[in-house]
Protein backbone atom coordinates (compact mmCIF):
# COMPACT_ATOMS: atom_id res chain seq x y z
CA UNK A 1 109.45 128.06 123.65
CA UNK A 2 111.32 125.61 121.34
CA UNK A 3 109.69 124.01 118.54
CA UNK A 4 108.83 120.37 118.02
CA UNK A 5 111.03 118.51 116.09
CA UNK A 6 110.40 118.44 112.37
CA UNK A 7 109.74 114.88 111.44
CA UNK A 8 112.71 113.25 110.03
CA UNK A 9 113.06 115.36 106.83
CA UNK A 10 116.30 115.80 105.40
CA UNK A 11 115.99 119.42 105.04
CA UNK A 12 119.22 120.40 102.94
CA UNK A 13 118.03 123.75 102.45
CA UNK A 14 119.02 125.76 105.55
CA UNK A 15 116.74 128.58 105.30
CA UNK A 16 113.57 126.44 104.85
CA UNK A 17 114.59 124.77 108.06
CA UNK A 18 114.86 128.13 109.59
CA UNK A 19 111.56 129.13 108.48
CA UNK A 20 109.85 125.88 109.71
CA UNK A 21 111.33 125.94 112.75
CA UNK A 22 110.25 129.94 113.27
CA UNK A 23 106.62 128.67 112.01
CA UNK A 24 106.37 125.66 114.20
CA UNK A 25 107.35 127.80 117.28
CA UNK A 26 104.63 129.99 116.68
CA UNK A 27 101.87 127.37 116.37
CA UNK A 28 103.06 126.13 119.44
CA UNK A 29 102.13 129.63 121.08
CA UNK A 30 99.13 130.16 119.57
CA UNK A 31 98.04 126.05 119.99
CA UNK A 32 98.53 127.02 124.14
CA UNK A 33 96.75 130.00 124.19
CA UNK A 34 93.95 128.36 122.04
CA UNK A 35 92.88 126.16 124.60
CA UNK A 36 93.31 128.69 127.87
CA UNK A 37 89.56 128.37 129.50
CA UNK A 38 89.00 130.52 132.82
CA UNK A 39 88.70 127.00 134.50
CA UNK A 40 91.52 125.34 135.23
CA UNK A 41 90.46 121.93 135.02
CA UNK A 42 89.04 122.53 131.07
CA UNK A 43 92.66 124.16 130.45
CA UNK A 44 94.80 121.30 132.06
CA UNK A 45 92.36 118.44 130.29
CA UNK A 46 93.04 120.21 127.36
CA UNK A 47 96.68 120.59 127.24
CA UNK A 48 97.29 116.79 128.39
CA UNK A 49 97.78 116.13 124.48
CA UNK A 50 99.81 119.19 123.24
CA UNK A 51 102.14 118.49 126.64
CA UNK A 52 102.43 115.14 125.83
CA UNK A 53 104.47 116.27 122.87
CA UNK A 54 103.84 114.87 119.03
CA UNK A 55 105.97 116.05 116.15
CA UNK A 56 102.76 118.47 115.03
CA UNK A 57 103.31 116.57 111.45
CA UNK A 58 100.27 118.32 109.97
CA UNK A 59 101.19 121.71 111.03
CA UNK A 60 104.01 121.08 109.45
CA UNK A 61 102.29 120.38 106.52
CA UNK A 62 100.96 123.63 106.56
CA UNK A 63 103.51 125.91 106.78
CA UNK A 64 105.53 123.77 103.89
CA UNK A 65 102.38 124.26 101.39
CA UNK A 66 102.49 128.01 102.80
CA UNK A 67 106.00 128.22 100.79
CA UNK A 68 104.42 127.95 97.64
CA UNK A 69 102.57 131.40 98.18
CA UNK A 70 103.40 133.96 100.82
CA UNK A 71 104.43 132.17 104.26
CA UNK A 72 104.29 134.81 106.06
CA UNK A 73 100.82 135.69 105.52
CA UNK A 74 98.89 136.18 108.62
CA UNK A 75 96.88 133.15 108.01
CA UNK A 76 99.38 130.82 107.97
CA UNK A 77 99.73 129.82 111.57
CA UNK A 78 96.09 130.23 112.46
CA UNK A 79 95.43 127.59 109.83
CA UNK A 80 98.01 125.34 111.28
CA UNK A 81 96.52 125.98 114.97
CA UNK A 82 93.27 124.38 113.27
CA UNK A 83 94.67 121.50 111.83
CA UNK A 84 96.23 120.93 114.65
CA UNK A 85 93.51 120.98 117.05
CA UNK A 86 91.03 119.13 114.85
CA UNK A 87 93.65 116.34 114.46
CA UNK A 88 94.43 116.23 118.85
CA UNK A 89 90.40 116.05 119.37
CA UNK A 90 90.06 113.23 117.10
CA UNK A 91 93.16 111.82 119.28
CA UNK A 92 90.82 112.05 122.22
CA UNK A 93 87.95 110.35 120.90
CA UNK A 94 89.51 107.85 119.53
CA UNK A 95 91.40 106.60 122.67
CA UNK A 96 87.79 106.11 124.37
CA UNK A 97 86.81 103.91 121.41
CA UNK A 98 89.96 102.12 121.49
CA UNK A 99 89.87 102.56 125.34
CA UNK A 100 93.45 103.09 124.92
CA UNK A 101 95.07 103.28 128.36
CA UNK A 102 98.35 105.34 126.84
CA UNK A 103 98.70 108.26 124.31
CA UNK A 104 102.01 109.27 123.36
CA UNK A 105 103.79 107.41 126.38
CA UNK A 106 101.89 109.22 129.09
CA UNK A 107 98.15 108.07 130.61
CA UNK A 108 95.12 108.98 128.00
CA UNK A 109 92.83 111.34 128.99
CA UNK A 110 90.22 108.70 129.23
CA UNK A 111 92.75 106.53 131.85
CA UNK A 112 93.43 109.90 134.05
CA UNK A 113 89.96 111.44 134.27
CA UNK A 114 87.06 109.19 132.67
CA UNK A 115 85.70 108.64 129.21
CA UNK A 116 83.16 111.74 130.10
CA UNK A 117 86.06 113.81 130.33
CA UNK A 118 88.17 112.98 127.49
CA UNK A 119 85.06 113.03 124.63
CA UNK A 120 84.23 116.64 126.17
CA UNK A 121 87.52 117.82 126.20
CA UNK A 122 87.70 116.68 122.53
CA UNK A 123 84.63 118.73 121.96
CA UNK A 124 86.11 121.85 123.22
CA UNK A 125 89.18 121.45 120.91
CA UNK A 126 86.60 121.36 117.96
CA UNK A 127 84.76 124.06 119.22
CA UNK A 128 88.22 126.00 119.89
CA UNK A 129 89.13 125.64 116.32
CA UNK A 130 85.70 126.49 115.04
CA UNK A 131 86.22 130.20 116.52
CA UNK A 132 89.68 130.35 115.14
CA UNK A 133 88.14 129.42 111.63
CA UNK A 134 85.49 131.91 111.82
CA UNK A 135 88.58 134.77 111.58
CA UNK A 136 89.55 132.92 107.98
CA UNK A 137 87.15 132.95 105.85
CA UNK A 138 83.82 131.19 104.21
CA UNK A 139 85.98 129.10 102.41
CA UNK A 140 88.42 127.73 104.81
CA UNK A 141 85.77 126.85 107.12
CA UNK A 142 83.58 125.22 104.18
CA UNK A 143 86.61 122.76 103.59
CA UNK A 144 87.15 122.33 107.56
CA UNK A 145 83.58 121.16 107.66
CA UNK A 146 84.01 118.85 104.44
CA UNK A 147 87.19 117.29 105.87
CA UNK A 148 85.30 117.05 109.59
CA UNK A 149 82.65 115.05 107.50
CA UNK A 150 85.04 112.68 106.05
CA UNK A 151 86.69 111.92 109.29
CA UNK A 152 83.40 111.08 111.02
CA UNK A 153 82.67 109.40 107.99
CA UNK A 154 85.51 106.90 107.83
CA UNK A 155 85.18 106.14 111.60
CA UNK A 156 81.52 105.00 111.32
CA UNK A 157 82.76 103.06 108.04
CA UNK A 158 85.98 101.55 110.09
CA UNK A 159 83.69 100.62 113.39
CA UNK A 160 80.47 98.88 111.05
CA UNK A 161 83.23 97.09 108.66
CA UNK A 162 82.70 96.45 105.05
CA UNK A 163 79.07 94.93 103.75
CA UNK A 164 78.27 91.94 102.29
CA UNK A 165 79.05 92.54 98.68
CA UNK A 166 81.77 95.11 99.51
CA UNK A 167 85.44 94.60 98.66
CA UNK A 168 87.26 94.30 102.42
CA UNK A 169 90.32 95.97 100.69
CA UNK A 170 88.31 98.65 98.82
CA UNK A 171 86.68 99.34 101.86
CA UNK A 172 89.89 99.36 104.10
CA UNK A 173 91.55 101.63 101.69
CA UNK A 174 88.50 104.02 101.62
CA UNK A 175 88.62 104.52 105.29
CA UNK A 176 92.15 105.15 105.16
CA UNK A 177 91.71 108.17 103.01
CA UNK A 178 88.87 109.17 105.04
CA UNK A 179 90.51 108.91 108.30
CA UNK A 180 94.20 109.84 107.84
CA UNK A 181 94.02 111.21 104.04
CA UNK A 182 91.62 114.06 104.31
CA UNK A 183 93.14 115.64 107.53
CA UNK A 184 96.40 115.73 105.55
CA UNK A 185 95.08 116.70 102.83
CA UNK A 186 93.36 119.83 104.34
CA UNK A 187 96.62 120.44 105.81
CA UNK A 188 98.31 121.07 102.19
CA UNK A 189 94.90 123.27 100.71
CA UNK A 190 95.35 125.35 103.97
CA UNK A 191 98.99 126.21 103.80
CA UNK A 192 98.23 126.83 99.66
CA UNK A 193 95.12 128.80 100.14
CA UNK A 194 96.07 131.06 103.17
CA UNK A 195 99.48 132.30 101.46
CA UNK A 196 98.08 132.90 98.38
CA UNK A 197 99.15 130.36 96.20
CA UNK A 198 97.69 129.82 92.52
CA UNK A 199 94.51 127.42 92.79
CA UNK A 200 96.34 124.96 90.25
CA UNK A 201 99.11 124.70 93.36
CA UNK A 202 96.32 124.13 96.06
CA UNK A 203 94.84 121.39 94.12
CA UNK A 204 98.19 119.68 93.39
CA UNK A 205 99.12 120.13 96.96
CA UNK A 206 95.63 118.71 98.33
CA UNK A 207 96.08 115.44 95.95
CA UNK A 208 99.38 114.56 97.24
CA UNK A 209 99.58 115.45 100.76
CA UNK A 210 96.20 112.60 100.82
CA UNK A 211 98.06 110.53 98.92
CA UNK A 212 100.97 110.84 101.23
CA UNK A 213 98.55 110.22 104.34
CA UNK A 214 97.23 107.28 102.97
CA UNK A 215 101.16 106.03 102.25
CA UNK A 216 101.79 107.38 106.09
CA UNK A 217 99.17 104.53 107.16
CA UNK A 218 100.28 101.63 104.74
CA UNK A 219 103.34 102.41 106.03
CA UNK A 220 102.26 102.10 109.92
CA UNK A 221 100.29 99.03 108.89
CA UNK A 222 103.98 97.51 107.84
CA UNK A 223 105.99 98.43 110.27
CA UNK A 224 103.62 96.29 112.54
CA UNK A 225 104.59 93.46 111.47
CA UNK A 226 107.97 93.75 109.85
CA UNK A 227 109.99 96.01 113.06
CA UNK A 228 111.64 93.91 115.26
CA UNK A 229 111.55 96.05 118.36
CA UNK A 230 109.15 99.09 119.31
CA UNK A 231 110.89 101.26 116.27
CA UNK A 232 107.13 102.08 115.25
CA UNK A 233 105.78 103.22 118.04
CA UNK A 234 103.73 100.33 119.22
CA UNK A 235 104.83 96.87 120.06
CA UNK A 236 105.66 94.55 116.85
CA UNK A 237 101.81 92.71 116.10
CA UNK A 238 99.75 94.87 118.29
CA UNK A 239 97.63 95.07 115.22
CA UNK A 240 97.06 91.07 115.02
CA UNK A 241 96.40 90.83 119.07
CA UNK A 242 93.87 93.57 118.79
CA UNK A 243 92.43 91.68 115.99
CA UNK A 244 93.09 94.93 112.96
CA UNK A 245 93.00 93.61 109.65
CA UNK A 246 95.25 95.81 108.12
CA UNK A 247 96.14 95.40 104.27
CA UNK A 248 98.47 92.53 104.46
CA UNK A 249 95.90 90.58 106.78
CA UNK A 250 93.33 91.21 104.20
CA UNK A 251 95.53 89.90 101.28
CA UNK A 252 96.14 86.88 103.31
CA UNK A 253 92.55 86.40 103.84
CA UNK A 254 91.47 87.40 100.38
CA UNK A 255 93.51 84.16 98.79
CA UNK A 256 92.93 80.60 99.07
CA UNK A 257 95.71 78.80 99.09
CA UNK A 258 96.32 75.52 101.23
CA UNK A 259 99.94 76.73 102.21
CA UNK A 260 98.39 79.89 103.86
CA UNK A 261 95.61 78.27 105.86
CA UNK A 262 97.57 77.63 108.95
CA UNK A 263 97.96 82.26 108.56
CA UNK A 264 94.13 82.50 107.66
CA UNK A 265 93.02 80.07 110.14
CA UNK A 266 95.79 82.41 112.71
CA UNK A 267 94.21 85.96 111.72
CA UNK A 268 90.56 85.20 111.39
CA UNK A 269 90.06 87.28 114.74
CA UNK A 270 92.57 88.65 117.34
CA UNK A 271 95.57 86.65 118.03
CA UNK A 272 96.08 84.57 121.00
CA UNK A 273 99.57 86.11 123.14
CA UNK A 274 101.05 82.67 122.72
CA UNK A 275 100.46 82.49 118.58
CA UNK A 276 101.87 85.84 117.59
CA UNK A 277 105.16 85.26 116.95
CA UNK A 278 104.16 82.31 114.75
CA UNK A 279 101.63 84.83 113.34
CA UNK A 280 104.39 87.66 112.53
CA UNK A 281 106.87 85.00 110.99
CA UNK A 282 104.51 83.76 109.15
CA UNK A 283 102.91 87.14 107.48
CA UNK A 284 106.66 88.50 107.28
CA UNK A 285 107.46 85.72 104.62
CA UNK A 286 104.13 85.84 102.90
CA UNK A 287 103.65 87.62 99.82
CA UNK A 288 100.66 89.30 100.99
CA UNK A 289 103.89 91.94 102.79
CA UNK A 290 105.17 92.44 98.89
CA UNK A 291 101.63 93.49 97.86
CA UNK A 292 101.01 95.84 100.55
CA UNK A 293 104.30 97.53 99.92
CA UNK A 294 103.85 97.46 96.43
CA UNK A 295 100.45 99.49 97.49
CA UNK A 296 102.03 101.53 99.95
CA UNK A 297 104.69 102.46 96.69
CA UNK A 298 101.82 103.37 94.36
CA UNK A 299 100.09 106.20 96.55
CA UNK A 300 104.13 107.55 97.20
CA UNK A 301 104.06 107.92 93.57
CA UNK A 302 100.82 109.03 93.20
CA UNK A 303 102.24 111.54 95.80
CA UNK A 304 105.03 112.41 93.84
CA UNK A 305 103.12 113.08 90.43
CA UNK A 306 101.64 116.14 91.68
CA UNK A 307 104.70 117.57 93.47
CA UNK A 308 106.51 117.23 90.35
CA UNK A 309 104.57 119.58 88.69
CA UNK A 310 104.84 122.08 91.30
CA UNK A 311 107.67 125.39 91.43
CA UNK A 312 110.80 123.64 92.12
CA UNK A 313 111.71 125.45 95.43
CA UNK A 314 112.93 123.92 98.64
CA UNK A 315 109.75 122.60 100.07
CA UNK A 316 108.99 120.77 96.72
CA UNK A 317 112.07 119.22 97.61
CA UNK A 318 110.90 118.72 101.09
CA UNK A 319 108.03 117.12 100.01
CA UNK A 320 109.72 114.68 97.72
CA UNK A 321 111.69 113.40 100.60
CA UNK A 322 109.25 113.01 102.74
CA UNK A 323 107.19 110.28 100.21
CA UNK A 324 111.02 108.79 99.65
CA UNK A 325 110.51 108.93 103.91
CA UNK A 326 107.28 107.38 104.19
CA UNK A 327 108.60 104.31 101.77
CA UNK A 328 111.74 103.57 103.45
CA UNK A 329 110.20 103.52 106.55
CA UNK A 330 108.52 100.57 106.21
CA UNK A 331 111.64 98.85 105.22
């Protein structure tokens, strides 16, 4: 079985490719077998994410922290299985709070079956990774439960929204961290920690790969407004219909001044079909874009920081590129 494509990373070094590639394969295996159930319906509910496809970015992750120690090590790919299968539950759930009607250009699991369905199949993918966990130690699953904490954590905070008295950008930039950050993040400590790598790594890997998650979302949160076409993934202002006040929305509505009103008085709740393309070309020639990408720049180099005081071996390399990826991205 071939493996998923490995994001966009311009991976110079031909042997790191190789061994990513190798790696990747082998979390595919293992991610198929994971979810086998003797019924058939519980198997094919589960694999309706891993066959939609998905670039397995934070398996990736994994195996590219697991250079810094011993790759190889029989932990490895069990570690990335778990990432991996935490990260497709939460895909699940979050498509019946969204009730999002597509995932990955096929039906959700909530449009083919019901909503029952696709928040108990996401269940059995947490439970699946629990018993993989239990194989790697106290301290693996310790920080699995830690990271599963801050997920639920900055989904409760993203659905109740920021409290009176509470910065809306603070706030927005918390839940990012929460929600995309930690996942990430986990994905870096894994890779370190299962190959062996010196704690010192592990914690430098852990602060940048969150950092880089966070960047990962400004980015996203861009690229909704500023692509012309579907290049992101999504349809240019999906964000704004669906009423999303991502971090250049909240700039806008953070300021006061008379020139923006006709924008404020535009994004103060989801956007009419027939106002958002006076709503993108509006935000794209605001200032509130420069801010957010000046943000977006900030956790890149915050990113980049840490790497820099890693080894200097390929996949320090490899994660350079990919914060140099995650800005240019966004235009």
């Amino acid at each position: 079985m071939a493996a998923p494509p490995v994001v966009d990373l311009p991976l110079v070094d031909e042997r790191l490719a190789h061994d990513l590639a190798i790696g990747l394969a082998g979390v595919e295996k293992l991610l198929r077998a994971s979810v086998e159930s003797e019924d058939a319906f519980v198997t094919e509910a589960s694999r309706h994410l891993i066959e939609a496809g998905g670039k397995r970015f934070r398996a990736m992750l994994v195996l590219l922290a697991a250079q810094f120690g011993t790759a190889t090590a029989p932990g490895v790919i069990p570690g990335a299985v778990v990432i991996e299968l935490t990260h497709l539950a939460t895909l699940y759930h979050d498509d019946v709070m969204d009730e999002a009607p597509v995932r990955r250009g096929s039906p959700s699991a909530n449009a083919r079956w019901d909503n029952t369905v696709a928040i108990l199949t996401g269940d059995y993918l947490f439970a699946q990774a629990s018993e993989i966990l239990a194989d790697l130690g106290a301290d693996i699953i310790r920080i699995q439960a830690q990271t599963f904490s801050r997920l639920v954590r900055g989904q409760i905070r993203e659905t109740i929204g920021p409290r009176d008295g509470d910065d809306p950008i603070r706030h927005y930039i918390d839940v990012l961290a929460d929600k995309t950050g930690s996942l990430i993040a986990t994905s870096g400590r894994f890779g370190a920690l299962l190959s062996g790598a010196s704690p010192d790594v592990a914690d430098r890997l852990t602060r940048a790969c969150e950092a880089i998650g966070v960047a990962w979302q400004l980015s996203d949160d861009l690229l909704d407004v500023a692509s012309e076409s579907a290049e992101s993934g999504k349809t240019p202002g999906t964000d704004l219909r669906e009423g999303i006040r991502t971090l250049p929305v909240l700039y806008v509505l953070s300021g006061d001044d008379p020139a923006d009103a006709r924008l404020r008085e535009l994004l103060s709740g989801p956007v009419a079909e027939e106002d958002v393309e006076e709503a993108l070309t509006l935000l794209r020639a605001n200032p509130a874009m420069d801010r957010a990408r000046a943000e977006l720049v900030a956790w890149a180099d915050r990113a980049r920081a840490d790497l820099a005081e890693l080894p200097d071996i390929p996949a320090r390399a490899a994660y350079l590129a990919l914060c140099d990826y995650v800005v240019e991205r966004s235009g």
